[in-house]
PDB file of N, CA and C in Angstrom:
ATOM      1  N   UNK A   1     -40.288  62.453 -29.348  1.00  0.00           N
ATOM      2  CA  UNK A   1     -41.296  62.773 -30.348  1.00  0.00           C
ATOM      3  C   UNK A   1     -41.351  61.705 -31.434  1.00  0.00           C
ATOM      4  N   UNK A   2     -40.346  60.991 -31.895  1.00  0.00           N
ATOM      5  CA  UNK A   2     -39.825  60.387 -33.037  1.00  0.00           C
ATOM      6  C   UNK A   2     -41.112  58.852 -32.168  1.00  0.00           C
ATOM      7  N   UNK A   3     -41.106  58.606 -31.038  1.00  0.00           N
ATOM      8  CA  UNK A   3     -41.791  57.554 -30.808  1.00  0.00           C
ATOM      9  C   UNK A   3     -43.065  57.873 -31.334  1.00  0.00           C
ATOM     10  N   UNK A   4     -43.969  59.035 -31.354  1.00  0.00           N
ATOM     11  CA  UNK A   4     -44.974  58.639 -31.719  1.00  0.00           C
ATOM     12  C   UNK A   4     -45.406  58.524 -32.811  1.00  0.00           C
ATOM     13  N   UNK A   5     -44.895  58.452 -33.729  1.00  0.00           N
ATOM     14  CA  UNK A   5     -44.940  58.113 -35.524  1.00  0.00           C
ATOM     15  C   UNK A   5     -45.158  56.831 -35.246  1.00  0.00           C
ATOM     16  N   UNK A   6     -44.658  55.962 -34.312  1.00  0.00           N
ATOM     17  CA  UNK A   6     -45.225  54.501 -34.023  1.00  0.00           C
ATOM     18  C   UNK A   6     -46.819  54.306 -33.446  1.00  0.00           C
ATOM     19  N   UNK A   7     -47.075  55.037 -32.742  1.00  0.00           N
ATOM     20  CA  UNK A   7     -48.104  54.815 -32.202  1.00  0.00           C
ATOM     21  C   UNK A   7     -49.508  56.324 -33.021  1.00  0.00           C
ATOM     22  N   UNK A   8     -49.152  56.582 -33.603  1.00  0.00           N
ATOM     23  CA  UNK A   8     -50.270  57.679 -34.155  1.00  0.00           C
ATOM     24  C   UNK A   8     -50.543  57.742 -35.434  1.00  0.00           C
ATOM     25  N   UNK A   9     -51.762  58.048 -35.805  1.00  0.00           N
ATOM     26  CA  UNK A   9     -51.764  57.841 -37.324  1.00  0.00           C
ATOM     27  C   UNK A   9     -50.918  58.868 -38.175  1.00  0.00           C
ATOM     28  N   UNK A  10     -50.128  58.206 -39.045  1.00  0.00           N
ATOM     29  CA  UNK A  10     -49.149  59.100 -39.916  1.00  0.00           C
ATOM     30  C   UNK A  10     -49.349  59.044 -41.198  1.00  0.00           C
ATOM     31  N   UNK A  11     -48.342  59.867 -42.068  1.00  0.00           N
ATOM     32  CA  UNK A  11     -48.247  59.669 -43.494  1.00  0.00           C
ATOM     33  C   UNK A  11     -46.458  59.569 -43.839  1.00  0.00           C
ATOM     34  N   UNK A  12     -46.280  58.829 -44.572  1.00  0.00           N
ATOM     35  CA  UNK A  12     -44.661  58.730 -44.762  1.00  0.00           C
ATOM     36  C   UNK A  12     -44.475  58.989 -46.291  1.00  0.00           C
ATOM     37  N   UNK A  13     -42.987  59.744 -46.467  1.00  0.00           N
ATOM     38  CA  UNK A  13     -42.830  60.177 -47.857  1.00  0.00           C
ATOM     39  C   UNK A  13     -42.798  61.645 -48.318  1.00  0.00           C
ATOM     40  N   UNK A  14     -42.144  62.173 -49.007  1.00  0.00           N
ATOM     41  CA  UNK A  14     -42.478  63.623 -48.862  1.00  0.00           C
ATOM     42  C   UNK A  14     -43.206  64.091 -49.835  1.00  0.00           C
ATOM     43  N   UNK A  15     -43.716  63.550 -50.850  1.00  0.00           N
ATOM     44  CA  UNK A  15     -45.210  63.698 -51.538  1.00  0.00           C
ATOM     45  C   UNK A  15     -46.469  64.153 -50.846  1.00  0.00           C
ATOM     46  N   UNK A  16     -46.843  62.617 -49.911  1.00  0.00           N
ATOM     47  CA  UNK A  16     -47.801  62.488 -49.365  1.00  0.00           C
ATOM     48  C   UNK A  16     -47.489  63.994 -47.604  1.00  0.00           C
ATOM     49  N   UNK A  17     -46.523  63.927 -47.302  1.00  0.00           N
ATOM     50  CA  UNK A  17     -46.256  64.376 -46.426  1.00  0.00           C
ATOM     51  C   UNK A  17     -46.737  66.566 -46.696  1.00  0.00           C
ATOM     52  N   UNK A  18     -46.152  66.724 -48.632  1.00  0.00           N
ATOM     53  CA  UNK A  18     -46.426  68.045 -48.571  1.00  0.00           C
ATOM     54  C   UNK A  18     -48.029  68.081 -48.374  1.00  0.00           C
ATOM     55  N   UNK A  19     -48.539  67.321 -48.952  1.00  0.00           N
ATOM     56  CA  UNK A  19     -50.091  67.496 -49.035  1.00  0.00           C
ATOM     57  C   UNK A  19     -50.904  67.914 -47.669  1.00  0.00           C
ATOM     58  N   UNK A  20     -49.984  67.205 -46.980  1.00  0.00           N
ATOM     59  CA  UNK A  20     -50.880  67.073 -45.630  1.00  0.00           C
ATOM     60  C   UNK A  20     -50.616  68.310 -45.144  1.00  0.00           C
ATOM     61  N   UNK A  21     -49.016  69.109 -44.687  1.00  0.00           N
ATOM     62  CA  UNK A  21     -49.115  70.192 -44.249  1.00  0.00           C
ATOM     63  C   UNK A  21     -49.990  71.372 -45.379  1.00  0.00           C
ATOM     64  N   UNK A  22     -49.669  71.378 -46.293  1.00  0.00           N
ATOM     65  CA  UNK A  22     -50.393  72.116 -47.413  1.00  0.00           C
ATOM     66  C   UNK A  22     -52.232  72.382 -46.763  1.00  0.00           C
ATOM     67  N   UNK A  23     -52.763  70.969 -46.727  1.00  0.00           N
ATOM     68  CA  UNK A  23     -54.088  71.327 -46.316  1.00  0.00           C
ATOM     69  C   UNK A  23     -54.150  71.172 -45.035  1.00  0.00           C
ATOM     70  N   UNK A  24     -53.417  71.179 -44.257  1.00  0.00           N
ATOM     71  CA  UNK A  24     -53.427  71.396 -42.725  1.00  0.00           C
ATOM     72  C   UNK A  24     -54.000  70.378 -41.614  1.00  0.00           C
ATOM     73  N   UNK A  25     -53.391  69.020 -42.274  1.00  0.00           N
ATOM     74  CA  UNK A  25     -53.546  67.831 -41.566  1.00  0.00           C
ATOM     75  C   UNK A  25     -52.672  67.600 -40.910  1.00  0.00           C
ATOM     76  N   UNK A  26     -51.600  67.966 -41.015  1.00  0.00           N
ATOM     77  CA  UNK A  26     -50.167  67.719 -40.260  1.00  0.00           C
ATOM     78  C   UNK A  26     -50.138  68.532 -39.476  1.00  0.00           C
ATOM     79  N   UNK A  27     -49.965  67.512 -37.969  1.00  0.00           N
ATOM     80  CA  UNK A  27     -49.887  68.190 -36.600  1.00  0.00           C
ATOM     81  C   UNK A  27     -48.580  68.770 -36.426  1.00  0.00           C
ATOM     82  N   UNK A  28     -47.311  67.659 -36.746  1.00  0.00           N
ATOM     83  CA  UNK A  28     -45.990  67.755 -36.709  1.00  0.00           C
ATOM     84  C   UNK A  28     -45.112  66.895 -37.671  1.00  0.00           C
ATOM     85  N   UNK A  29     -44.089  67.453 -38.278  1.00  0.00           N
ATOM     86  CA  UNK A  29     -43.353  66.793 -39.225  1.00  0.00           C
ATOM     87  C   UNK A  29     -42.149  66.226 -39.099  1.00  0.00           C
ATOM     88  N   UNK A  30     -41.656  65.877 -39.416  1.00  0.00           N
ATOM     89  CA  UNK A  30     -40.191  65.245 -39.485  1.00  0.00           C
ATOM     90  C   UNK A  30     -39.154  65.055 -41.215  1.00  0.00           C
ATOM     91  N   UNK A  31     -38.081  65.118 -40.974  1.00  0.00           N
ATOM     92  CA  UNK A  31     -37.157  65.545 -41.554  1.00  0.00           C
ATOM     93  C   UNK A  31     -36.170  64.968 -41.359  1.00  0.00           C
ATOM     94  N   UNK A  32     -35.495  64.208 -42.199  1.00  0.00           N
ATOM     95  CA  UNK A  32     -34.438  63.469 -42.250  1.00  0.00           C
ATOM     96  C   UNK A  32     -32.906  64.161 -42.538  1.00  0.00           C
ATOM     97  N   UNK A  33     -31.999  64.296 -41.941  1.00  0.00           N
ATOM     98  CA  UNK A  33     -30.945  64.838 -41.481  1.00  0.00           C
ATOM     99  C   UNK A  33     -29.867  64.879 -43.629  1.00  0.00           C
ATOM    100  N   UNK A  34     -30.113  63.468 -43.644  1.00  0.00           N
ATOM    101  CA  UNK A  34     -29.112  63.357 -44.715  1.00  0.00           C
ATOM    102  C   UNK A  34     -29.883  63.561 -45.871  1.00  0.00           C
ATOM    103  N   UNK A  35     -31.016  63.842 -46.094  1.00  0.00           N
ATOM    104  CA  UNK A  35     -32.019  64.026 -47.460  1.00  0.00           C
ATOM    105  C   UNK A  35     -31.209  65.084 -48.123  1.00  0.00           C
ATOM    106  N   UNK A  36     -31.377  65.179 -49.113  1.00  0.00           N
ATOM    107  CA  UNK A  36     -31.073  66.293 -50.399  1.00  0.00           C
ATOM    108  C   UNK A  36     -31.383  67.518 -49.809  1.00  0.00           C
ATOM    109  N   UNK A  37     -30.296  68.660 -49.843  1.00  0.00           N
ATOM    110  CA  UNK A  37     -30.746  69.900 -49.161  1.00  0.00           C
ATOM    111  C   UNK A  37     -32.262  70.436 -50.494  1.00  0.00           C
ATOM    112  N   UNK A  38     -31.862  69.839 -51.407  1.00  0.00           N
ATOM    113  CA  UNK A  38     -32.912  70.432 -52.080  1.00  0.00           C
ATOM    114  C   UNK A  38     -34.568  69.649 -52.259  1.00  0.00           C
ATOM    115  N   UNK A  39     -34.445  68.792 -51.590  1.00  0.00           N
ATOM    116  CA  UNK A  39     -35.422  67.725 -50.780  1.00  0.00           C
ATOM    117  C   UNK A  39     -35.892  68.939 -49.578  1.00  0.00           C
ATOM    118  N   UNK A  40     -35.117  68.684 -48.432  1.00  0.00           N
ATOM    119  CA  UNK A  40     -35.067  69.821 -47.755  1.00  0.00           C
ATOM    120  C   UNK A  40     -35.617  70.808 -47.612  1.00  0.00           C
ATOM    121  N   UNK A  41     -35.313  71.614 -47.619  1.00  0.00           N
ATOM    122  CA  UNK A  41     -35.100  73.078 -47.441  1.00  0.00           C
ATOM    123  C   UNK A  41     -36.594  73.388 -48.051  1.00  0.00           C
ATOM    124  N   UNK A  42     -36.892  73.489 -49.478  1.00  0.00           N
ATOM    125  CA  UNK A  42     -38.367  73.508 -49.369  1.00  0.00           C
ATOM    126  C   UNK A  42     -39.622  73.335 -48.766  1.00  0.00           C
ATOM    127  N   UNK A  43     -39.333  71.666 -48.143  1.00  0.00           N
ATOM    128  CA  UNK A  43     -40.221  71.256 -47.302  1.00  0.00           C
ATOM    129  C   UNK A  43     -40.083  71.862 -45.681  1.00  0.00           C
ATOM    130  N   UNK A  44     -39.245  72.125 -45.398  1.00  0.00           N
ATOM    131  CA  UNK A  44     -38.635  73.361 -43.877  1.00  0.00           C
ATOM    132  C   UNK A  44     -39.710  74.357 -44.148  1.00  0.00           C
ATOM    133  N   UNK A  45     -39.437  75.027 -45.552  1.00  0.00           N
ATOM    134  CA  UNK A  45     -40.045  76.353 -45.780  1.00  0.00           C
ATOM    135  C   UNK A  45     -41.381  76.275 -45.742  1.00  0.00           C
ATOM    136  N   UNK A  46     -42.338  75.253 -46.070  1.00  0.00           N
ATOM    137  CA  UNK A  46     -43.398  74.990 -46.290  1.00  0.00           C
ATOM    138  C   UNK A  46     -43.929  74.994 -45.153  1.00  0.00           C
ATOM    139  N   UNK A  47     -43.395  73.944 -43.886  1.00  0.00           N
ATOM    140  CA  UNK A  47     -43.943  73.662 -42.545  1.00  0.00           C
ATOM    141  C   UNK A  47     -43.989  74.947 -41.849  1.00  0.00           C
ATOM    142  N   UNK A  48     -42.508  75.917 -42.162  1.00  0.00           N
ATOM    143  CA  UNK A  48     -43.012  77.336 -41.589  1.00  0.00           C
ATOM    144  C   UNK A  48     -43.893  78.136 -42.210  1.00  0.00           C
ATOM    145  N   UNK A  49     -44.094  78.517 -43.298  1.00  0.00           N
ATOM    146  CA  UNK A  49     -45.268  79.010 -43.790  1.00  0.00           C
ATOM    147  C   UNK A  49     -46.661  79.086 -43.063  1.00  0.00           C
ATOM    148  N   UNK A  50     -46.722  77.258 -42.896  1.00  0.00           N
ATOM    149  CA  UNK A  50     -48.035  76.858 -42.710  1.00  0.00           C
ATOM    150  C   UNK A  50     -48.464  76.184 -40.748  1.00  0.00           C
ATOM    151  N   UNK A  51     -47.173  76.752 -40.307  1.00  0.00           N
ATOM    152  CA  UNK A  51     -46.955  77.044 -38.773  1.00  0.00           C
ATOM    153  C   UNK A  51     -46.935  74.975 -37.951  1.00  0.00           C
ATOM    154  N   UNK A  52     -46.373  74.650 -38.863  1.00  0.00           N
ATOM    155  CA  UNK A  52     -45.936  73.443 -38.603  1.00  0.00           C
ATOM    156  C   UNK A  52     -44.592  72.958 -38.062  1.00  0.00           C
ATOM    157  N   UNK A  53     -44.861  72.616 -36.767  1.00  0.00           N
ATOM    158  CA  UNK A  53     -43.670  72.271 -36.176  1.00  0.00           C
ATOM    159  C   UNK A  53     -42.902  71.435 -36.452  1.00  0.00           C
ATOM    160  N   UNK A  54     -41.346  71.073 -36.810  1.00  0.00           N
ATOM    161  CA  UNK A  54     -41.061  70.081 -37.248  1.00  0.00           C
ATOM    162  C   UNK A  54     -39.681  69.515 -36.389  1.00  0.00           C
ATOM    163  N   UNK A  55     -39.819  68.195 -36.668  1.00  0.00           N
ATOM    164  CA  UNK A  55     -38.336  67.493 -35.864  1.00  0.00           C
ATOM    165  C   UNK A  55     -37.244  67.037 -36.803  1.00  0.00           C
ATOM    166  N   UNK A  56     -35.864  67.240 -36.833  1.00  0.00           N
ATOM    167  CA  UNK A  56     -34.550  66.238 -37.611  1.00  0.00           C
ATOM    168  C   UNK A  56     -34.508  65.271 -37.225  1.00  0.00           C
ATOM    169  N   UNK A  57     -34.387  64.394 -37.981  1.00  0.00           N
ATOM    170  CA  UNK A  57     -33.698  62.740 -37.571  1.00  0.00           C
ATOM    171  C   UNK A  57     -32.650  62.596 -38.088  1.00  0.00           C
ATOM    172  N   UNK A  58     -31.984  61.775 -37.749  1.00  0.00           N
ATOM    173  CA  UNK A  58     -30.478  61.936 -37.915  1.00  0.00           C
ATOM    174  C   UNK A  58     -30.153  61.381 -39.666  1.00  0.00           C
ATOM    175  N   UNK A  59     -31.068  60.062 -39.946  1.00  0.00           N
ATOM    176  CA  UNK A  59     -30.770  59.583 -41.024  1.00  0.00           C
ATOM    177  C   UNK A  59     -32.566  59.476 -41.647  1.00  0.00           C
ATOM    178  N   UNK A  60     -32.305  58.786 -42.685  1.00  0.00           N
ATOM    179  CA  UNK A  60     -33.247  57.985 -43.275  1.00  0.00           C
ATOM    180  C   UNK A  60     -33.744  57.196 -43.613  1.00  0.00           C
ATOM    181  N   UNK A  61     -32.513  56.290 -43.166  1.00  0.00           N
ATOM    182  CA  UNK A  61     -33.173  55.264 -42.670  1.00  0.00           C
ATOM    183  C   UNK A  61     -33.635  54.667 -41.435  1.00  0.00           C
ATOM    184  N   UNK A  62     -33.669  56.004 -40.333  1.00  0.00           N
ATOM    185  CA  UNK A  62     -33.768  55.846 -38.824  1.00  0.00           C
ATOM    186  C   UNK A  62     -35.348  56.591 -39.106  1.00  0.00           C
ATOM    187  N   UNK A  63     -35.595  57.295 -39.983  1.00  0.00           N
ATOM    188  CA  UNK A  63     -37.092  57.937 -40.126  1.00  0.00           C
ATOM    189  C   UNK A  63     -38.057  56.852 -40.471  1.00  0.00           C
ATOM    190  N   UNK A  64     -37.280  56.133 -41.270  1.00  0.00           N
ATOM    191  CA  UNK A  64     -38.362  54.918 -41.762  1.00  0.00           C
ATOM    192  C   UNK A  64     -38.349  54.038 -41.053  1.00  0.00           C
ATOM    193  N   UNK A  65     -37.322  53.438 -40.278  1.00  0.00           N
ATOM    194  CA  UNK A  65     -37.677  52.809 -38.923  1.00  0.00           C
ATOM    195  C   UNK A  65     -38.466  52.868 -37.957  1.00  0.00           C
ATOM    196  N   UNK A  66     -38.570  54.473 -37.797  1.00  0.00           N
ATOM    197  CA  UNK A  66     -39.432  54.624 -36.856  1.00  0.00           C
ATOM    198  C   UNK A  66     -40.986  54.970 -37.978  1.00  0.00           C
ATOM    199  N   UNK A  67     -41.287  55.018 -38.783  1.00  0.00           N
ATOM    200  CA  UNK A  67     -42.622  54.415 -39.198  1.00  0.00           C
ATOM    201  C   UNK A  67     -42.899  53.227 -39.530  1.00  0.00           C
ATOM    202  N   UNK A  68     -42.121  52.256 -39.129  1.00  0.00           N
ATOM    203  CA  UNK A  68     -42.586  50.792 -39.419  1.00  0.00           C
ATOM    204  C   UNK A  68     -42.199  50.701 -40.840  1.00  0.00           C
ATOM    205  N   UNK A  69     -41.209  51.222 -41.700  1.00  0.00           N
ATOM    206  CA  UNK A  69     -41.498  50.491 -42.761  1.00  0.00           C
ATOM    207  C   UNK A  69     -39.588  50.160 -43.424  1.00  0.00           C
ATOM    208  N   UNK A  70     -39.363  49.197 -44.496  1.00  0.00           N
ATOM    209  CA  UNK A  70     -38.292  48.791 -44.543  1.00  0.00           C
ATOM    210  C   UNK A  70     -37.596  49.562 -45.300  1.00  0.00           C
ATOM    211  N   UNK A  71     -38.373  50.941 -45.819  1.00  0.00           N
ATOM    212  CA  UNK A  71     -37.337  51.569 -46.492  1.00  0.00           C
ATOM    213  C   UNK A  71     -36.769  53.186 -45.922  1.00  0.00           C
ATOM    214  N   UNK A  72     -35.705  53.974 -46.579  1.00  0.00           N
ATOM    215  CA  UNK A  72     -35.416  54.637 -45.856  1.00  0.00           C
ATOM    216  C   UNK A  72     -36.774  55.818 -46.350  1.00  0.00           C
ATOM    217  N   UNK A  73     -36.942  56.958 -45.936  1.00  0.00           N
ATOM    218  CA  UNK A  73     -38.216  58.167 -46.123  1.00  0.00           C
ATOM    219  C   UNK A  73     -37.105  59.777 -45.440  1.00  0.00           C
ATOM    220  N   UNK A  74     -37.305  60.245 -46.673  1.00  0.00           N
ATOM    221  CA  UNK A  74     -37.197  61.875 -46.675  1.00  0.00           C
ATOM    222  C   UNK A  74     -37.588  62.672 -44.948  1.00  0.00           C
ATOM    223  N   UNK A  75     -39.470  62.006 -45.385  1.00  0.00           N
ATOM    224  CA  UNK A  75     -40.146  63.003 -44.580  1.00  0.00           C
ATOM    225  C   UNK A  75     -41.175  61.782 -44.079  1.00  0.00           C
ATOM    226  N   UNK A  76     -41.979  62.800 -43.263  1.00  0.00           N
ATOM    227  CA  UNK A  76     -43.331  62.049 -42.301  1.00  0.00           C
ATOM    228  C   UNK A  76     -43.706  63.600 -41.708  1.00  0.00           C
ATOM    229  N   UNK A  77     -45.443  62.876 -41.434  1.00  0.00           N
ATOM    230  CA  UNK A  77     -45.730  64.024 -40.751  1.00  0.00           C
ATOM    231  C   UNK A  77     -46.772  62.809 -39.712  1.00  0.00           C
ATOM    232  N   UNK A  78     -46.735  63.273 -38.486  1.00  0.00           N
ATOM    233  CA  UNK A  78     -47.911  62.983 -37.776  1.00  0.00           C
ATOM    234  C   UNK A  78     -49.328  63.660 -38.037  1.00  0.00           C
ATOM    235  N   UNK A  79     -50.104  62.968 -38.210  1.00  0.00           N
ATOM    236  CA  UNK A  79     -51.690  63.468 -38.547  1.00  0.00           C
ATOM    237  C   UNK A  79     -52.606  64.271 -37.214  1.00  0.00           C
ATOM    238  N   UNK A  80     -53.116  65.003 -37.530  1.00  0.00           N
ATOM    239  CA  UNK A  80     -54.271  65.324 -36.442  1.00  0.00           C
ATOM    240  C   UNK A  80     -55.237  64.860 -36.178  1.00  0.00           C
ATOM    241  N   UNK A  81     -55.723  64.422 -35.190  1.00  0.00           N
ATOM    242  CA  UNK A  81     -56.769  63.517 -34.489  1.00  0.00           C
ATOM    243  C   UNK A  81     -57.899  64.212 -34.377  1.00  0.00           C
TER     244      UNK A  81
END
């Protein structure tokens, strides 16, 4: 799953990331293993709320790897097409 954050249009960050499940752009999310449980756990609660499936990654800086970018990221969500 983590591959297609490379190849699909995304959003990275967990700002930009609540917005999207919030208004229901986010197909599927992701979640970084070592983030702040209080980073966390909110954003978990949110994706279930709003029936959003989500994946762990182990780190955060393996989340931001896999969106192309050089820093580490909380969160991501894949967008809907």
């Amino acid at each position: 799953m983590l591959e297609k954050l490379q190849s699909s249009g995304r959003l990275v960050g967990l700002k930009q990331s609540k917005k999207a499940v919030r208004e229901g752009l986010a197909e599927h999310a992701f979640i970084a293993e070592d983030a702040e449980e209080r980073v966390k756990r909110p954003f978990i609660e949110l994706c279930a709320e709003n029936g959003i499936a989500y994946t762990t990654v182990e780190t955060m800086q393996k989340l931001g790897e896999a969106c192309k970018i050089d820093v580490p990221t909380a969160a991501a969500v894949i967008l809907k097409q």
